[in-house]
Protein backbone atom coordinates (compact mmCIF):
# COMPACT_ATOMS: atom_id res chain seq x y z
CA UNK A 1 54.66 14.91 24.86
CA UNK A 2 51.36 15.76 26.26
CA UNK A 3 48.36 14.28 25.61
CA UNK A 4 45.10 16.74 24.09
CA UNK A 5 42.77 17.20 26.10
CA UNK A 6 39.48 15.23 25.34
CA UNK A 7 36.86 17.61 22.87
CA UNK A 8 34.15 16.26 25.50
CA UNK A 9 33.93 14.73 28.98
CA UNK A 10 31.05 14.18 31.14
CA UNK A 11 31.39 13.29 34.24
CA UNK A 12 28.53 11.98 36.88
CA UNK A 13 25.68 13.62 34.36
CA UNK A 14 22.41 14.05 35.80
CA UNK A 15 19.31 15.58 34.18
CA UNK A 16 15.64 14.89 36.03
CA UNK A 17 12.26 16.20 34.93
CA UNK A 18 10.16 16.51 38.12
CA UNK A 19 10.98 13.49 40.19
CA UNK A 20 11.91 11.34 36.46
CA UNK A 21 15.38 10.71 35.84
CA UNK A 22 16.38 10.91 32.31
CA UNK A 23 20.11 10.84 32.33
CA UNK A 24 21.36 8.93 35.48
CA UNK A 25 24.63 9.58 36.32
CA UNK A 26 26.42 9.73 32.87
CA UNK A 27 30.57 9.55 32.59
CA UNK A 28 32.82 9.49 29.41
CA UNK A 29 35.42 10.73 27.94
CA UNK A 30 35.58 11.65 23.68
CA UNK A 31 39.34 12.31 22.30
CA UNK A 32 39.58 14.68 19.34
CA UNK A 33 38.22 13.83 16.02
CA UNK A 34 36.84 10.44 17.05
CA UNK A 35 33.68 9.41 16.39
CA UNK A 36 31.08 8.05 19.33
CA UNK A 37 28.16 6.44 18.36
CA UNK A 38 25.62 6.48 21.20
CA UNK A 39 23.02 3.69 20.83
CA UNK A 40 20.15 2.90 23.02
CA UNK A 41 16.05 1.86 23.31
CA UNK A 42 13.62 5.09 22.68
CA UNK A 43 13.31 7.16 25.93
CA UNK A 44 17.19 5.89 26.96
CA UNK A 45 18.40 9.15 27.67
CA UNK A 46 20.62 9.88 24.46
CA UNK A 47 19.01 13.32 22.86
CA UNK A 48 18.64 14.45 26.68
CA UNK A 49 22.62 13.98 27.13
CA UNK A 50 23.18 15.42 23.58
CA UNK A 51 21.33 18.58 24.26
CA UNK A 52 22.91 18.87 27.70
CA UNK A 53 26.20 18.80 26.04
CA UNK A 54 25.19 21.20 23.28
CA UNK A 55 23.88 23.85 26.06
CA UNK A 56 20.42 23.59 25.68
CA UNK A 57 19.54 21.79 28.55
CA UNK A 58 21.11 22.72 31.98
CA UNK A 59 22.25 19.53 33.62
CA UNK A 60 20.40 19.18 37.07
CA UNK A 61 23.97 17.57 39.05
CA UNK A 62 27.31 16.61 37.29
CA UNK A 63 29.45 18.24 35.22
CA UNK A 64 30.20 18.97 31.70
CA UNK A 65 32.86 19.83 29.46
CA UNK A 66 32.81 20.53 25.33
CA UNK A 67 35.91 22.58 23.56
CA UNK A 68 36.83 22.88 27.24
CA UNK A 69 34.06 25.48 28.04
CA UNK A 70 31.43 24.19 31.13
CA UNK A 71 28.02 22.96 29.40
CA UNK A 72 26.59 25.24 32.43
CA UNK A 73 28.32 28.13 33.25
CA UNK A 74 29.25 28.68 29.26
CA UNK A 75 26.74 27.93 27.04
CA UNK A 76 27.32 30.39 24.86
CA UNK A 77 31.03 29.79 24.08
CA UNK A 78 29.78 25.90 23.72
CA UNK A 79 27.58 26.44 20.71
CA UNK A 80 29.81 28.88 18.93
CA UNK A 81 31.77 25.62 18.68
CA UNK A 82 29.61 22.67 17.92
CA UNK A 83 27.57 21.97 14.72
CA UNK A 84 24.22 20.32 15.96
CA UNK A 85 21.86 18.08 13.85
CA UNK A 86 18.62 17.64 15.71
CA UNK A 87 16.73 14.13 14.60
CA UNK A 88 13.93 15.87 13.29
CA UNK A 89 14.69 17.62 9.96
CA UNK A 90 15.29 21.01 10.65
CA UNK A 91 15.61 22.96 7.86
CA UNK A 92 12.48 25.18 5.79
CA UNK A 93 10.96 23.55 3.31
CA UNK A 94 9.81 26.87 2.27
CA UNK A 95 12.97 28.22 1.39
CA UNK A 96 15.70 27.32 -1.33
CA UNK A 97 18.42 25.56 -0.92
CA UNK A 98 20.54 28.76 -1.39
CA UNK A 99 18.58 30.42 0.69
CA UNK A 100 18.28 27.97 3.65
CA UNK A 101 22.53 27.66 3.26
CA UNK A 102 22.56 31.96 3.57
CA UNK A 103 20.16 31.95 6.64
CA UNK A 104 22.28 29.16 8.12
CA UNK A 105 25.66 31.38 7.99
CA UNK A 106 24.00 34.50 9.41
CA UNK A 107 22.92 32.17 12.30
CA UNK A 108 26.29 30.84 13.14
CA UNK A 109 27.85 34.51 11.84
CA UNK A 110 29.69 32.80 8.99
CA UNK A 111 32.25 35.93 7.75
CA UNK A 112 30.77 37.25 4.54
CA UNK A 113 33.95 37.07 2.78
CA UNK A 114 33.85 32.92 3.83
CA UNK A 115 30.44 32.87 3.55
CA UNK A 116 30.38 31.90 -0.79
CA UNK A 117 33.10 29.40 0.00
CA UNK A 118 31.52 27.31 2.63
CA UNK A 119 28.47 27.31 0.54
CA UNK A 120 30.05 25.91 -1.93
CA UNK A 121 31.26 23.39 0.03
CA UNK A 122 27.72 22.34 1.67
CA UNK A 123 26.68 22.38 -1.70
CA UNK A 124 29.14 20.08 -3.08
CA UNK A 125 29.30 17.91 -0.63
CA UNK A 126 25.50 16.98 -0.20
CA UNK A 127 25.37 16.56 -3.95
CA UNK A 128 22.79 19.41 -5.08
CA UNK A 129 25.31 21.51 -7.84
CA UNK A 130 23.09 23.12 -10.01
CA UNK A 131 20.35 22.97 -7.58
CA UNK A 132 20.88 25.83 -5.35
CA UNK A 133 17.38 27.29 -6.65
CA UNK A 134 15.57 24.15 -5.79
CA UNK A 135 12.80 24.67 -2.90
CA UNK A 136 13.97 21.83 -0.09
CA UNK A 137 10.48 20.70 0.06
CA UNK A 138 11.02 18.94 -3.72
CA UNK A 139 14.85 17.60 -2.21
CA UNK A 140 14.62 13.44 -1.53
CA UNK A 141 15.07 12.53 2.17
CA UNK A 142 19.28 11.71 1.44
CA UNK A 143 19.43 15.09 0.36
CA UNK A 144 17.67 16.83 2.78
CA UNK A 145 20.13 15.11 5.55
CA UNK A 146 23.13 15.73 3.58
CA UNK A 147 22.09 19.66 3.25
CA UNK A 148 21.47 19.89 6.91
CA UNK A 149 24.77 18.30 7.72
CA UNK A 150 26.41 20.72 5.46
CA UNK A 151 24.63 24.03 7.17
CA UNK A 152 25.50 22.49 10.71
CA UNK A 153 29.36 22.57 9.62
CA UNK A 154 28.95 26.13 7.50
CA UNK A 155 31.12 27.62 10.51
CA UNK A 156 33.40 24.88 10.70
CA UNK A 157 32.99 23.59 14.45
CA UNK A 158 35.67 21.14 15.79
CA UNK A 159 32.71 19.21 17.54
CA UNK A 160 29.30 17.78 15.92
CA UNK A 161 26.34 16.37 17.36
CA UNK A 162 23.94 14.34 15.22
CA UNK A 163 20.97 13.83 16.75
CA UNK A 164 19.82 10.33 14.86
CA UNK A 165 20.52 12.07 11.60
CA UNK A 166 19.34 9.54 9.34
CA UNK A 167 16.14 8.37 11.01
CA UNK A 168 14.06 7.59 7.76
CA UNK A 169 16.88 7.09 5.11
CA UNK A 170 16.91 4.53 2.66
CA UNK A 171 20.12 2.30 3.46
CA UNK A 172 22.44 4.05 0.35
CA UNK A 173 21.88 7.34 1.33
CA UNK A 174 22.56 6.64 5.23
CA UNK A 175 26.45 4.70 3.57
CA UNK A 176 26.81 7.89 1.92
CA UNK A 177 26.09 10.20 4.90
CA UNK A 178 28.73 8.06 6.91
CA UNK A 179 31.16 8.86 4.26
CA UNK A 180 30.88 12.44 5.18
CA UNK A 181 31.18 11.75 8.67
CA UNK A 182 34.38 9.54 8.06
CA UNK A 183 35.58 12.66 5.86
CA UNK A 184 35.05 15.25 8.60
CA UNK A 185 36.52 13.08 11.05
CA UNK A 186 39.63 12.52 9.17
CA UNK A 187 39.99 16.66 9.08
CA UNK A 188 39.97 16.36 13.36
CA UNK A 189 36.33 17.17 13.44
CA UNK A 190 35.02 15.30 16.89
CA UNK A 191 31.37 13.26 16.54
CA UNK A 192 28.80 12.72 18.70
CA UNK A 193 26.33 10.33 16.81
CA UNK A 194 23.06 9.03 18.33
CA UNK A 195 21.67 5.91 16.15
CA UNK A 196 18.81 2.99 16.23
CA UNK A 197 20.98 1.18 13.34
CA UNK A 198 23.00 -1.37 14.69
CA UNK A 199 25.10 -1.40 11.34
CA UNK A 200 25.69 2.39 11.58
CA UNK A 201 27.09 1.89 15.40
CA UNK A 202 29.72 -0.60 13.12
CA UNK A 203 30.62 2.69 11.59
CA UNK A 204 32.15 4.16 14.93
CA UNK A 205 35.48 3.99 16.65
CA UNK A 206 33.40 3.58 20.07
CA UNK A 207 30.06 2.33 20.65
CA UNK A 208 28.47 4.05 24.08
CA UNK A 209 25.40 1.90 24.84
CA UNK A 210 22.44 3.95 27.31
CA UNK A 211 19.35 2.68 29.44
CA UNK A 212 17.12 3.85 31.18
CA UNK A 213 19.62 6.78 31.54
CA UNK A 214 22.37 4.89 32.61
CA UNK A 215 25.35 4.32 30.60
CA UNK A 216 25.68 0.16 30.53
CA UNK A 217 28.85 -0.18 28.65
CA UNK A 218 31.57 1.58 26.21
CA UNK A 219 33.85 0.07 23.95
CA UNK A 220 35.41 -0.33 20.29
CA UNK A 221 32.28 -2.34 18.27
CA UNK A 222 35.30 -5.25 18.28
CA UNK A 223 35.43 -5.11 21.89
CA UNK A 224 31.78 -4.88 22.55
CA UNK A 225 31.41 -7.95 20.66
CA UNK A 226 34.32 -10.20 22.21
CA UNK A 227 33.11 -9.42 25.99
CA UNK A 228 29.97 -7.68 26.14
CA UNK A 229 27.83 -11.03 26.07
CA UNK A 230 30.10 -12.60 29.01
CA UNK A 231 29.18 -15.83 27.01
CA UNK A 232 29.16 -18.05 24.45
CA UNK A 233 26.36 -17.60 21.74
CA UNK A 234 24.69 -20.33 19.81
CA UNK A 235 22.39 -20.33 17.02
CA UNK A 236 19.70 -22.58 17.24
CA UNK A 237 16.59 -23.65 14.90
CA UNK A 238 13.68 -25.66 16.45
CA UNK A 239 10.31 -24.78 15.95
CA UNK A 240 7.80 -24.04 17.41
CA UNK A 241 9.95 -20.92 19.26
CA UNK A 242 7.72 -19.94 22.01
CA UNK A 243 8.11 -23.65 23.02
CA UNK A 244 11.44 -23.85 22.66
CA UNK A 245 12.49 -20.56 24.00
CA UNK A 246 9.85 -22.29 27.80
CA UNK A 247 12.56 -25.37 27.46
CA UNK A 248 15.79 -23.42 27.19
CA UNK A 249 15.81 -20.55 29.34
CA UNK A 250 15.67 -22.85 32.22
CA UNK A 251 18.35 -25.17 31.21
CA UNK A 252 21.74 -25.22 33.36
CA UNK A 253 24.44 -22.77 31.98
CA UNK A 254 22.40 -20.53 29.70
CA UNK A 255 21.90 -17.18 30.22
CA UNK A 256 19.63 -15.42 27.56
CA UNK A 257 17.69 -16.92 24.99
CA UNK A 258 16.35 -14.01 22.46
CA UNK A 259 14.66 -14.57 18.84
CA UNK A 260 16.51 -13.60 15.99
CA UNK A 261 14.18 -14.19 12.62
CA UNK A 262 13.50 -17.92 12.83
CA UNK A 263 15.83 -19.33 14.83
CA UNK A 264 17.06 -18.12 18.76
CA UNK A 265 20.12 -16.72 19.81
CA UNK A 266 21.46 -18.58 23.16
CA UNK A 267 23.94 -17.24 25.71
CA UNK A 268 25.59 -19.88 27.06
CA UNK A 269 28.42 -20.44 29.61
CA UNK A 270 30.50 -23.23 27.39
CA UNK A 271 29.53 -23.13 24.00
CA UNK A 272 30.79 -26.40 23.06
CA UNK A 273 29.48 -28.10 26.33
CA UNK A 274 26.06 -26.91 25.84
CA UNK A 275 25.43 -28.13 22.52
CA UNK A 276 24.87 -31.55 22.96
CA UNK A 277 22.89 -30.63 26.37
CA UNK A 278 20.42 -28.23 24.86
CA UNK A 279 19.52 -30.87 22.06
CA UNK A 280 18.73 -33.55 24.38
CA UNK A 281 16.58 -31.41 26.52
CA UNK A 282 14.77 -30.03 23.64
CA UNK A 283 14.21 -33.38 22.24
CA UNK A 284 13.35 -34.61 26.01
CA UNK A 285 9.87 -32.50 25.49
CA UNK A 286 9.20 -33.60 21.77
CA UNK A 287 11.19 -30.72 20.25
CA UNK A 288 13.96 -31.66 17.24
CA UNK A 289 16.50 -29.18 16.76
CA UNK A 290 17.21 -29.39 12.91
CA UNK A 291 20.81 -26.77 13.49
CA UNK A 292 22.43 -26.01 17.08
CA UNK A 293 26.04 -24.27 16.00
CA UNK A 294 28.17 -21.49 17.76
CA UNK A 295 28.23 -18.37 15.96
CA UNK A 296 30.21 -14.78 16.08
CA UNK A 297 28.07 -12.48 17.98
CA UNK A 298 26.57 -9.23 16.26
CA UNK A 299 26.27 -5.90 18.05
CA UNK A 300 22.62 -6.68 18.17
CA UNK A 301 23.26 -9.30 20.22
CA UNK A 302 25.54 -7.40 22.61
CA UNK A 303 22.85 -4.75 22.63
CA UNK A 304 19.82 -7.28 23.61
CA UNK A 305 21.95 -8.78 26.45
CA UNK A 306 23.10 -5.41 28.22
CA UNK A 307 19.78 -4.40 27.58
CA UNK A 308 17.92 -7.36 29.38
CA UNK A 309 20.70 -7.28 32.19
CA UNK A 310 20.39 -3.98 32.73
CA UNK A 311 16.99 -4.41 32.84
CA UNK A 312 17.24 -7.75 35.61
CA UNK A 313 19.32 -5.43 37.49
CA UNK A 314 17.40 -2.67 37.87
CA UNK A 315 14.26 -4.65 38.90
CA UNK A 316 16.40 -5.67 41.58
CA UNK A 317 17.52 -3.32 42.79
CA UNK A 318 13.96 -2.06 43.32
């Protein structure tokens, strides 16, 4: 049997603004109805790669592929096939829900006879029966997002690209706009999420992690987690932490030291060697450590590592 083709591949994507790289050399592939969360500092590159692959932006080298039409040579045929959620809110305030919904078809030439059925639907599914008369500018921020995700699927695209879509939510509405993305991907729809939530990137099948326009690692949020550190990590309480973190990050065998509330996280080589050792060289400079134990490593530890290394790697390289 043969395999379907990937909904999106980019391969080798470049996008400069004067003599400033954005997106350095950006490759991946995104099978059909999975979803991709795309995580990253601000200014990493990921709404640059989004809107190359939506057709707004014409990639400066590389190539592109989305729905198997060339971001470049085919815009057109590209967007008649994605939904798009930019991460500012982008519908009018001005304007009804109803209203904003009808103006939304006619944009992506929703059939008439479809049109009262998929309205409906976006409708339904962000929660607002019996509010279709309701002026947007009165709707809470869940709402809002949940319209706008239900006008960028009124023309029911295989592909979506969310753009940080819940920026600004309050944690319940963001679960409940993940159920509609787990919903949608369950009906083959492909996504394309951008995110500064490291619980949302949980959410995903793959995590895709970007700096300084360069894509530093891809992998399951399981996978990320068992080799993205290339360490051990430790928990460790001893205050004061600026002190401690001076005594540590020189120590044999340990790799990062970043704070985590009030206690550090340590990369280490051998967690269970380096237990013992880091106590006795915090307590050789008058520091007690009152909890030193191995933990599980969260995403937002994977995330500050690749980060910082990425970081090491690219100062050396200059």
């Amino acid at each position: 049997m043969t395999a379907a083709p990937p909904s999106i591949v980019a391969d080798e994507l470049v996008k400069r603004f004067g003599t400033f790289t954005a997106v350095d050399r950006v490759s991946f592939r995104i099978a059909a109805g999975e979803i991709v969360g795309f995580i990253g500092p601000n200014g990493a590159g990921k709404s640059t790669t989004i809107r190359m692959l939506c057709g707004l932006l014409r990639p400066t080298a590389g190539r592109a592929l989305v729905a198997g039409y060339d971001v470049a040579r085919e815009p057109e045929q590209v967007r008649q096939h994605i939904g798009y959620m930019s991460q500012k809110f982008s519908l009018y305030n001005d304007l009804t829900v109803g209203e904003n919904l009808r103006f939304f078809g006619g944009i992506y030439r929703v059939p008439k006879a479809r049109l009262a059925e998929r309205m409906r639907f976006a409708i339904d599914m962000a929660g607002l029966t019996g509010r279709e008369d309701a002026l947007v500018s009165t709707l809470a921020g869940g709402w809002k997002q949940r319209l706008a995700l239900g006008c960028a699927i009124l023309h029911t695209p295989p592909i979506l690209f969310l753009d940080e879509p819940t920026s600004g939510v309050d944690p319940e509405s963001r679960r409940r706009f993940w159920d509609l993305i787990h919903h949608l991907s369950e009906d083959g729809v492909t996504v394309l999420v951008s995110t500064h939530y490291m619980d949302e990137a949980e959410f995903c099948n793959r995590v895709a992690l970007i700096n300084q326009g360069r894509l530093v690692a891809v992998g399951s949020p399981v996978e990320l987690k068992q080799h993205g550190l290339g360490g051990d990590l430790l928990l460790i309480e001893c205050l004061p932490l600026g002190a401690s973190i001076g005594v540590l990050e020189g120590a044999p065998g340990v790799r990062d030291v970043a704070v985590f509330g009030n206690s550090l996280h340590v990369v280490v080589d051998n967690g269970s060697e380096a237990q013992e050792a880091l106590r006795l060289r915090l307590a050789d400079q008058g520091l007690a450590a009152t909890r030193i134990e191995a933990i599980e490593p969260t995403l937002e530890d994977v995330f500050v590592r690749l980060v910082a290394s990425d970081a090491a790697a690219g100062a050396r390289a200059a």
